[in-house]
PDB file of N, CA and C in Angstrom:
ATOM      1  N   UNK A   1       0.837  -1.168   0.000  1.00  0.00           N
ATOM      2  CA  UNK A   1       0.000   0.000   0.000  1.00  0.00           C
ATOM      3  C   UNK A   1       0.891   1.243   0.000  1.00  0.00           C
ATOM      4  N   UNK A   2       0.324   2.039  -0.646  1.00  0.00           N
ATOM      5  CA  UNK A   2       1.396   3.270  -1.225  1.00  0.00           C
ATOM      6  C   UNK A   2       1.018   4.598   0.553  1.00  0.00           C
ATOM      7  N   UNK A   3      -0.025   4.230   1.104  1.00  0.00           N
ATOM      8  CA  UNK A   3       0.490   5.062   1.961  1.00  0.00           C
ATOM      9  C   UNK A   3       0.647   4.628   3.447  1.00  0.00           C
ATOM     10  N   UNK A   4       1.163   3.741   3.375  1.00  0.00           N
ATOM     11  CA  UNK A   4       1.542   2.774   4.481  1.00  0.00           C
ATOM     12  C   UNK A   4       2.747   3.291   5.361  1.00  0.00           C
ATOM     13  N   UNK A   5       3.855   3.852   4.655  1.00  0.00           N
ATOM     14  CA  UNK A   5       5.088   4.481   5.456  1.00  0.00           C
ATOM     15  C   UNK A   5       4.052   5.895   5.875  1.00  0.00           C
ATOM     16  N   UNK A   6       3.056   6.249   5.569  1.00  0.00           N
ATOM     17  CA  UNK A   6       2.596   7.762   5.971  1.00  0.00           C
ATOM     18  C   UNK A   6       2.060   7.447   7.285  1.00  0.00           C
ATOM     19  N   UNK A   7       0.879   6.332   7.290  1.00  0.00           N
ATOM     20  CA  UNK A   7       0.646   6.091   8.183  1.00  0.00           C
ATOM     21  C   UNK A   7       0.975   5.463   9.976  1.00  0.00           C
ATOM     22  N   UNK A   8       2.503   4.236   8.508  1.00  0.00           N
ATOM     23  CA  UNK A   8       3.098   3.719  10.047  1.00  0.00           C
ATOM     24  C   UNK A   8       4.726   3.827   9.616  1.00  0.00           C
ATOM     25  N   UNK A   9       5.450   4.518  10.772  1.00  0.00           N
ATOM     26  CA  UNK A   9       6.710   4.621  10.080  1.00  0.00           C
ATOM     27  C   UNK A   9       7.646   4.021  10.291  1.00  0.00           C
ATOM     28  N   UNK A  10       7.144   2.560  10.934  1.00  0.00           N
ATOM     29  CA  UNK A  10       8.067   1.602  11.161  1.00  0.00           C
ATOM     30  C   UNK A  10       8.016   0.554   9.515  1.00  0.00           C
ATOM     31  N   UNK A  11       7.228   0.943   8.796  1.00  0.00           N
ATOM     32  CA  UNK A  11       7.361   0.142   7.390  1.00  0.00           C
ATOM     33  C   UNK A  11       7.883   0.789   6.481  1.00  0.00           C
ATOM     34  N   UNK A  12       8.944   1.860   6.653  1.00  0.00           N
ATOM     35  CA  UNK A  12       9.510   2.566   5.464  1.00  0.00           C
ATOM     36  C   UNK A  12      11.304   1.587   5.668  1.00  0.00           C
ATOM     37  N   UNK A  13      11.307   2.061   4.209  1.00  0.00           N
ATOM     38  CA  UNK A  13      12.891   2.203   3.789  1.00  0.00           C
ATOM     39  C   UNK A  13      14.006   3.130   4.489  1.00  0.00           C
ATOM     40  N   UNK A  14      15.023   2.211   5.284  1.00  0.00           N
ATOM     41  CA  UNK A  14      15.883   3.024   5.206  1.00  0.00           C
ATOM     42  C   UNK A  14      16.597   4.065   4.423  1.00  0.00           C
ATOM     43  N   UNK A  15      16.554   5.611   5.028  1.00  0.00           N
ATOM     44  CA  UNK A  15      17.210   6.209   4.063  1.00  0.00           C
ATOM     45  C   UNK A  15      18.729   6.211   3.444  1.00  0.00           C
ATOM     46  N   UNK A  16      19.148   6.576   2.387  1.00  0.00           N
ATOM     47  CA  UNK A  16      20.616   6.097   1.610  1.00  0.00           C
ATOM     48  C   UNK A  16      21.083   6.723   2.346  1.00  0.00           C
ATOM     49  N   UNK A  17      22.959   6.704   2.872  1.00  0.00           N
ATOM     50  CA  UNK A  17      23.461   7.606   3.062  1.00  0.00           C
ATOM     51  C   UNK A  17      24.109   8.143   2.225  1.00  0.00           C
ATOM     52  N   UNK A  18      24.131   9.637   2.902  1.00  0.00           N
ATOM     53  CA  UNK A  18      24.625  10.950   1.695  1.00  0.00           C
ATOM     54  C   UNK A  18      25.892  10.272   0.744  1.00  0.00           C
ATOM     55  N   UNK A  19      26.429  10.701  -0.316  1.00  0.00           N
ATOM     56  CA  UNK A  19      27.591  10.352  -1.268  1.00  0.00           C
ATOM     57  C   UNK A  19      28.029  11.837  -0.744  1.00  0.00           C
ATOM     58  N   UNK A  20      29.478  11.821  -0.732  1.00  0.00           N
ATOM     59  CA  UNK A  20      30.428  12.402  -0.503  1.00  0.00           C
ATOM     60  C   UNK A  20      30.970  12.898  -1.078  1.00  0.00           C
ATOM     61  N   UNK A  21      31.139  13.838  -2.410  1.00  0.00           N
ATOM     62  CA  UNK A  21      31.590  14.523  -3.486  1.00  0.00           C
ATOM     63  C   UNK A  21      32.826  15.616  -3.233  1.00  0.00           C
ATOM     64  N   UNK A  22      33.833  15.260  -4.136  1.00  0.00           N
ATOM     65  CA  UNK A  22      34.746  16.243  -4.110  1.00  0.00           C
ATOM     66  C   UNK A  22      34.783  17.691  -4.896  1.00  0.00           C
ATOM     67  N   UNK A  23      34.636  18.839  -4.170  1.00  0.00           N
ATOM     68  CA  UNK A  23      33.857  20.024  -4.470  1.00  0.00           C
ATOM     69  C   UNK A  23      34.746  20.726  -5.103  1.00  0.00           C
ATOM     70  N   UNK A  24      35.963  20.148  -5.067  1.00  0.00           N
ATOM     71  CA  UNK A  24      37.204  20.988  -5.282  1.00  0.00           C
ATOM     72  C   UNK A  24      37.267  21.127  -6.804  1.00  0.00           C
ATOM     73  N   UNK A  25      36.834  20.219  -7.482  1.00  0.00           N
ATOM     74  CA  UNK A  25      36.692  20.064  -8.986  1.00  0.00           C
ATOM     75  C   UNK A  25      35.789  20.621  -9.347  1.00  0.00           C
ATOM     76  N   UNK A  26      34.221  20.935  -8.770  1.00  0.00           N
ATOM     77  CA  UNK A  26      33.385  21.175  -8.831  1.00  0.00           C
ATOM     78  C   UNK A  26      33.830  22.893  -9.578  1.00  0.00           C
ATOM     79  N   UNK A  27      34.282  23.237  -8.009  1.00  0.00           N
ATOM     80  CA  UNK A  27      34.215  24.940  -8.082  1.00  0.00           C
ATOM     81  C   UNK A  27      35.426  25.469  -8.388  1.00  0.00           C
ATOM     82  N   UNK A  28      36.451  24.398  -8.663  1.00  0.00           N
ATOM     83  CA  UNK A  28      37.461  24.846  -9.653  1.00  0.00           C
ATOM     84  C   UNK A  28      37.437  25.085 -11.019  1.00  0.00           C
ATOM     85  N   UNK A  29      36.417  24.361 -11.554  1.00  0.00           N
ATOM     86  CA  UNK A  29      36.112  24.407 -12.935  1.00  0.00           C
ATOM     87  C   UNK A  29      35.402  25.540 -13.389  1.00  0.00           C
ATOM     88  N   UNK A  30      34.295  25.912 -12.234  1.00  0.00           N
ATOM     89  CA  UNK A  30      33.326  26.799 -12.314  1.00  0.00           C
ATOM     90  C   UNK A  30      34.338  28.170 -12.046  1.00  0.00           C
ATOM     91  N   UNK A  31      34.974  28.285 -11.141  1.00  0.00           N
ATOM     92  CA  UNK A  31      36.041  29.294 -11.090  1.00  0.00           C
ATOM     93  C   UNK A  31      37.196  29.456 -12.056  1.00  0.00           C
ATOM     94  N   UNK A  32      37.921  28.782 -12.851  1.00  0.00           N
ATOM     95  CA  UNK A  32      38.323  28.790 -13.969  1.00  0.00           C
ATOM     96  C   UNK A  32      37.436  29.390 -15.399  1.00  0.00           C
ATOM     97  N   UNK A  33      35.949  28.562 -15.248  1.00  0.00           N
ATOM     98  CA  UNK A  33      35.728  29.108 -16.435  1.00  0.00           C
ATOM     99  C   UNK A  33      34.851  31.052 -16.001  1.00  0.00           C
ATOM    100  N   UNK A  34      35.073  31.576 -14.899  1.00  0.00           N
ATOM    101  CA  UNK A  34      34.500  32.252 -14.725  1.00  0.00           C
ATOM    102  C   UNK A  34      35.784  33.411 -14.945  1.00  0.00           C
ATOM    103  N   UNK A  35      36.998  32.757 -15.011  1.00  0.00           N
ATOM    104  CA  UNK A  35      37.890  33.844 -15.081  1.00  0.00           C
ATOM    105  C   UNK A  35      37.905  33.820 -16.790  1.00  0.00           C
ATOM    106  N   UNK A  36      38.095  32.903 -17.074  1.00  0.00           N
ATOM    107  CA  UNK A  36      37.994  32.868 -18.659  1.00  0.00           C
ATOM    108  C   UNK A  36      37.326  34.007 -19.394  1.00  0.00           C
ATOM    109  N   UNK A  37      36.000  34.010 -18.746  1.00  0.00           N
ATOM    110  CA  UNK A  37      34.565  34.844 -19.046  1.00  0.00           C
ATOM    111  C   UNK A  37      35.285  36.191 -18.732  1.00  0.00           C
ATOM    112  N   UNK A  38      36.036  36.625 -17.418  1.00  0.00           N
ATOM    113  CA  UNK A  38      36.178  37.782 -17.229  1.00  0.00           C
ATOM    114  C   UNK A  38      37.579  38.449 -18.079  1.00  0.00           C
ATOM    115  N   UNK A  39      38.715  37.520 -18.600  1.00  0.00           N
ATOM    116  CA  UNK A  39      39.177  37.960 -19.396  1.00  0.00           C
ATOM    117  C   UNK A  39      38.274  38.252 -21.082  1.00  0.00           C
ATOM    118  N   UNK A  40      37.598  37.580 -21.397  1.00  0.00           N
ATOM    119  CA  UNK A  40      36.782  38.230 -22.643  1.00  0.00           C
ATOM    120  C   UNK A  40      36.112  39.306 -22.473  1.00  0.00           C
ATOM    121  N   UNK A  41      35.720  39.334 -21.210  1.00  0.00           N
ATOM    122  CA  UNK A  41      34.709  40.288 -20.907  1.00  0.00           C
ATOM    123  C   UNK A  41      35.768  41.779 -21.209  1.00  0.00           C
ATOM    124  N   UNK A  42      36.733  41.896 -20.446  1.00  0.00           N
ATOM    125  CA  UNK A  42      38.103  42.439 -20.231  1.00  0.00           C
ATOM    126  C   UNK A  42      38.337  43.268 -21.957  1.00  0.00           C
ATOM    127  N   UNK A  43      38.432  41.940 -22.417  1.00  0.00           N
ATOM    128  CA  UNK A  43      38.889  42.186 -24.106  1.00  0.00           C
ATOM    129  C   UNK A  43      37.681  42.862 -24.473  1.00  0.00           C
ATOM    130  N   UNK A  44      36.578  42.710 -24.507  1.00  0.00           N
ATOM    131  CA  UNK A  44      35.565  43.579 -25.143  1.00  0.00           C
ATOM    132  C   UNK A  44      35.291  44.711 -24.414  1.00  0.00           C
ATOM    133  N   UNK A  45      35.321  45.039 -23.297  1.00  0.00           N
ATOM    134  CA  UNK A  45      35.580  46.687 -22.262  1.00  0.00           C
ATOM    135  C   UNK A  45      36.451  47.291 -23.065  1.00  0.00           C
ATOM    136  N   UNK A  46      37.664  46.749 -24.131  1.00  0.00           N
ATOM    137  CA  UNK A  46      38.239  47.713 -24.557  1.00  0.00           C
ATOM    138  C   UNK A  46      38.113  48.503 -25.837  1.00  0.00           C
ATOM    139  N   UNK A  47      36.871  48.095 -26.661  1.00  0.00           N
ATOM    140  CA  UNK A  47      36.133  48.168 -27.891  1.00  0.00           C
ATOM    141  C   UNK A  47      34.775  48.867 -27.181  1.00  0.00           C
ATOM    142  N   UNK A  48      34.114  48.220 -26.520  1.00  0.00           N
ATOM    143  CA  UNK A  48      32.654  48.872 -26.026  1.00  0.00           C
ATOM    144  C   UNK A  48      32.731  49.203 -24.607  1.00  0.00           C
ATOM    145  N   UNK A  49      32.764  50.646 -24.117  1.00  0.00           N
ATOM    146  CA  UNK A  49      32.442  51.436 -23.079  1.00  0.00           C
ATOM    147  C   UNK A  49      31.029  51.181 -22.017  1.00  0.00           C
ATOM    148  N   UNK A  50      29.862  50.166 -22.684  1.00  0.00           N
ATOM    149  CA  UNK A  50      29.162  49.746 -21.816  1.00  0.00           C
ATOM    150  C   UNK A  50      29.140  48.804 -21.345  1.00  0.00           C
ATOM    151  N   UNK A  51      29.995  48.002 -21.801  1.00  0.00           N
ATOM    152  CA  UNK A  51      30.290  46.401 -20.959  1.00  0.00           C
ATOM    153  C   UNK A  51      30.827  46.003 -19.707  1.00  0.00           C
ATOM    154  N   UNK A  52      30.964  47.680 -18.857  1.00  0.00           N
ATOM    155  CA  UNK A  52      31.705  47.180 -17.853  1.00  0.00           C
ATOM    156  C   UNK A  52      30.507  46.023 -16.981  1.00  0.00           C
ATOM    157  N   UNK A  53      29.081  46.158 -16.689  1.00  0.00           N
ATOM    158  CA  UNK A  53      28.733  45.037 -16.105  1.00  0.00           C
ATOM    159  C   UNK A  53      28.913  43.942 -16.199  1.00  0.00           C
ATOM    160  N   UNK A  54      29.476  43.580 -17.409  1.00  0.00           N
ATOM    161  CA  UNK A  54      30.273  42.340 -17.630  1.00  0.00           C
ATOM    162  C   UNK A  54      30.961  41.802 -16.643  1.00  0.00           C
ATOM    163  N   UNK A  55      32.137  42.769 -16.453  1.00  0.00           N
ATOM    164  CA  UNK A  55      33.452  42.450 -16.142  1.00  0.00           C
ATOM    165  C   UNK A  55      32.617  42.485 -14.662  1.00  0.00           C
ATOM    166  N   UNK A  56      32.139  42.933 -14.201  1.00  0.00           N
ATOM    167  CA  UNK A  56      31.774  42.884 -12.670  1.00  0.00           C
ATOM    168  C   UNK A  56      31.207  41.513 -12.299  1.00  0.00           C
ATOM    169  N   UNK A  57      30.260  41.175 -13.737  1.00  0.00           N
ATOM    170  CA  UNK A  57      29.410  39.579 -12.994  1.00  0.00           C
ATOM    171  C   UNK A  57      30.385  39.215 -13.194  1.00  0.00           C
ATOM    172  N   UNK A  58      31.287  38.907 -14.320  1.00  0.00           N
ATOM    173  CA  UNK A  58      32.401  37.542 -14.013  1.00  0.00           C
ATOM    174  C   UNK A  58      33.303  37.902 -13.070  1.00  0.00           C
ATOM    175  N   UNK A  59      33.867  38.783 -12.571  1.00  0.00           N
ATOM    176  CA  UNK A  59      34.763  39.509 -11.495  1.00  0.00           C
ATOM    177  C   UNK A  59      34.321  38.552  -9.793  1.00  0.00           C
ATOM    178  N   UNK A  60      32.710  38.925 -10.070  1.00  0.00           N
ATOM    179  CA  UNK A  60      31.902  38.152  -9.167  1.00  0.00           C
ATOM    180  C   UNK A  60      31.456  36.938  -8.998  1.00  0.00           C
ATOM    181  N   UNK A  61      32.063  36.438 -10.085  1.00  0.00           N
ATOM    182  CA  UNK A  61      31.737  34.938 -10.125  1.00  0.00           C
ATOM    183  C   UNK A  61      32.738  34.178  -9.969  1.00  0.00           C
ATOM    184  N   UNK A  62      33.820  34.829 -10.288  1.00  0.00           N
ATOM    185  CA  UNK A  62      35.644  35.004  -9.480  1.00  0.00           C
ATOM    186  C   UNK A  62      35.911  34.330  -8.043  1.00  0.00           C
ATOM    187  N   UNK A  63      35.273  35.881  -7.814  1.00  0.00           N
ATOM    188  CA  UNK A  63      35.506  35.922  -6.049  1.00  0.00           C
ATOM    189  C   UNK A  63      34.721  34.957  -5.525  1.00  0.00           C
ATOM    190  N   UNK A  64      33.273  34.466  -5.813  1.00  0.00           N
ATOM    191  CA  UNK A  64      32.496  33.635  -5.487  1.00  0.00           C
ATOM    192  C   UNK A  64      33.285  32.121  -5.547  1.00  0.00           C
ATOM    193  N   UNK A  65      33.728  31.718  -6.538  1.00  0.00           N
ATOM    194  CA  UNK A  65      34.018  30.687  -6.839  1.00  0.00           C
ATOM    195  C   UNK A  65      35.165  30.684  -5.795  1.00  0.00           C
ATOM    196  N   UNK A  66      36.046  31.563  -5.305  1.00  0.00           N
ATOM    197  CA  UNK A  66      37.023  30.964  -4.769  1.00  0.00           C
ATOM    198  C   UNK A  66      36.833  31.417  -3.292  1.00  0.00           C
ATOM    199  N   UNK A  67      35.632  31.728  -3.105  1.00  0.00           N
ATOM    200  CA  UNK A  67      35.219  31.913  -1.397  1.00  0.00           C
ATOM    201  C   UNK A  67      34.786  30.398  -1.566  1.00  0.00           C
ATOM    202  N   UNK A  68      34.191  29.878  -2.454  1.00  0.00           N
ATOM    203  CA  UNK A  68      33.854  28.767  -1.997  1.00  0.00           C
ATOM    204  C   UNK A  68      34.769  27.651  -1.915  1.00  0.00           C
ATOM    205  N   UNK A  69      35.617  27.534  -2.950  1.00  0.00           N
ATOM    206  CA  UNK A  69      36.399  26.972  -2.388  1.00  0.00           C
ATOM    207  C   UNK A  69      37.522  26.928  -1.268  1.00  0.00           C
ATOM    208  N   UNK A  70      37.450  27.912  -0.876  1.00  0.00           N
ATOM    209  CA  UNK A  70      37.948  28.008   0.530  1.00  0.00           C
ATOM    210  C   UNK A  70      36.759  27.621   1.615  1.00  0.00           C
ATOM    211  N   UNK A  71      35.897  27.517   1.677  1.00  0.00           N
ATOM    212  CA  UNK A  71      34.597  26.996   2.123  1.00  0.00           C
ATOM    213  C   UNK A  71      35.094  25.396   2.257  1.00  0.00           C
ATOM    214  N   UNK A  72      35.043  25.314   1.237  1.00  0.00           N
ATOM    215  CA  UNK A  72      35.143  23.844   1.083  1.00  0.00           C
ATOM    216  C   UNK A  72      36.009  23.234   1.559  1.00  0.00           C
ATOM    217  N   UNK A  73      37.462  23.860   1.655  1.00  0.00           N
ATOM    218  CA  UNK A  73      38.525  23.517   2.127  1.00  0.00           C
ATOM    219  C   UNK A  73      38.458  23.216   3.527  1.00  0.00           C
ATOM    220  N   UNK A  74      37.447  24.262   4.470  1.00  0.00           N
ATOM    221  CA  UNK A  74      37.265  24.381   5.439  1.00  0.00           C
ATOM    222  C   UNK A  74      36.248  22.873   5.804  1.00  0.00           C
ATOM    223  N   UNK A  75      35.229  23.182   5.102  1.00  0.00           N
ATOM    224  CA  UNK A  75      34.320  21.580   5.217  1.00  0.00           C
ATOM    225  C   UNK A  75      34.868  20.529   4.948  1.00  0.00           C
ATOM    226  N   UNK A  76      35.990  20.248   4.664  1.00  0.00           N
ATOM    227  CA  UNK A  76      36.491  18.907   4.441  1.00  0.00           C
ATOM    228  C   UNK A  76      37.573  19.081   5.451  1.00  0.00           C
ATOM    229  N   UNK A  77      38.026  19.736   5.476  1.00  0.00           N
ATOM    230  CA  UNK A  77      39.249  19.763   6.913  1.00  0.00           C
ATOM    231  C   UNK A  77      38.313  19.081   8.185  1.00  0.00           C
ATOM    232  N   UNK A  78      36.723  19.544   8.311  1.00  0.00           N
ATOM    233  CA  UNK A  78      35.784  19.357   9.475  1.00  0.00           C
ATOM    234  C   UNK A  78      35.474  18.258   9.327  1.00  0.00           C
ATOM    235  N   UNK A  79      34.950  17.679   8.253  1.00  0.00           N
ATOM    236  CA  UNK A  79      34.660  16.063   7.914  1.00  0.00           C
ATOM    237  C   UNK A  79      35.763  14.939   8.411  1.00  0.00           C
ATOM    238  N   UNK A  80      36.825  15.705   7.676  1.00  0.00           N
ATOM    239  CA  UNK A  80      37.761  14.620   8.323  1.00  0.00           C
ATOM    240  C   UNK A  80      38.243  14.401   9.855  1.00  0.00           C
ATOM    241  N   UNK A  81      38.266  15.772  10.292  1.00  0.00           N
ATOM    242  CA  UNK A  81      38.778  15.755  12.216  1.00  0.00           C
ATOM    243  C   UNK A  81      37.546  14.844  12.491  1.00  0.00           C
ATOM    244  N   UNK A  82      36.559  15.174  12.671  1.00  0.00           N
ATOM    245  CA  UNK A  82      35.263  14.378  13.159  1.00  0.00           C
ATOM    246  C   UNK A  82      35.276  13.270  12.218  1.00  0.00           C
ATOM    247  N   UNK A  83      35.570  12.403  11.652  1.00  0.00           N
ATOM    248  CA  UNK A  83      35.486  11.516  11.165  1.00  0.00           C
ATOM    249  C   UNK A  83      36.650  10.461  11.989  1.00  0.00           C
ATOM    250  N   UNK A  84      37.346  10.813  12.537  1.00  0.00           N
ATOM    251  CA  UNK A  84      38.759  10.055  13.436  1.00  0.00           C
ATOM    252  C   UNK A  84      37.886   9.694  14.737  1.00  0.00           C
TER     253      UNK A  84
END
């Protein structure tokens, strides 16, 4: 019966545990290609005078990317102490 875990919640499925992903690739890539973006962006600021919002989102997608990976650095340093 489909609402059987609603009713009693000793007949459900254990839930999976979480997968563990390495973020470092994640938001390195995303931070790489965000500098990429801000050097083009860069190259065309010097032809068109209104593009500076350009250079600011990728500027910002820069700094973002590598707060997070310092984030991350930090969350996996924590995973692992508590994991001993």
């Amino acid at each position: 019966m489909k609402f059987a875990p609603i009713i009693d919640p000793a007949v459900r499925k254990p839930a999976p545990k979480p997968v563990r992903v390495d973020l470092r690739k994640v938001f390195g890539i995303g931070t790489t290609l965000w500098a990429m973006a801000l050097v083009a962006a860069l190259i065309v600021t010097l032809f068109d005078d209104r593009a500076e919002s350009m250079v600011i989102m990728c500027a910002s997608g820069v700094i973002i990317g590598l707060l997070m990976l310092v984030w991350e650095h930090f969350d996996r340093w924590d995973y692992r102490r508590l994991g001993q």
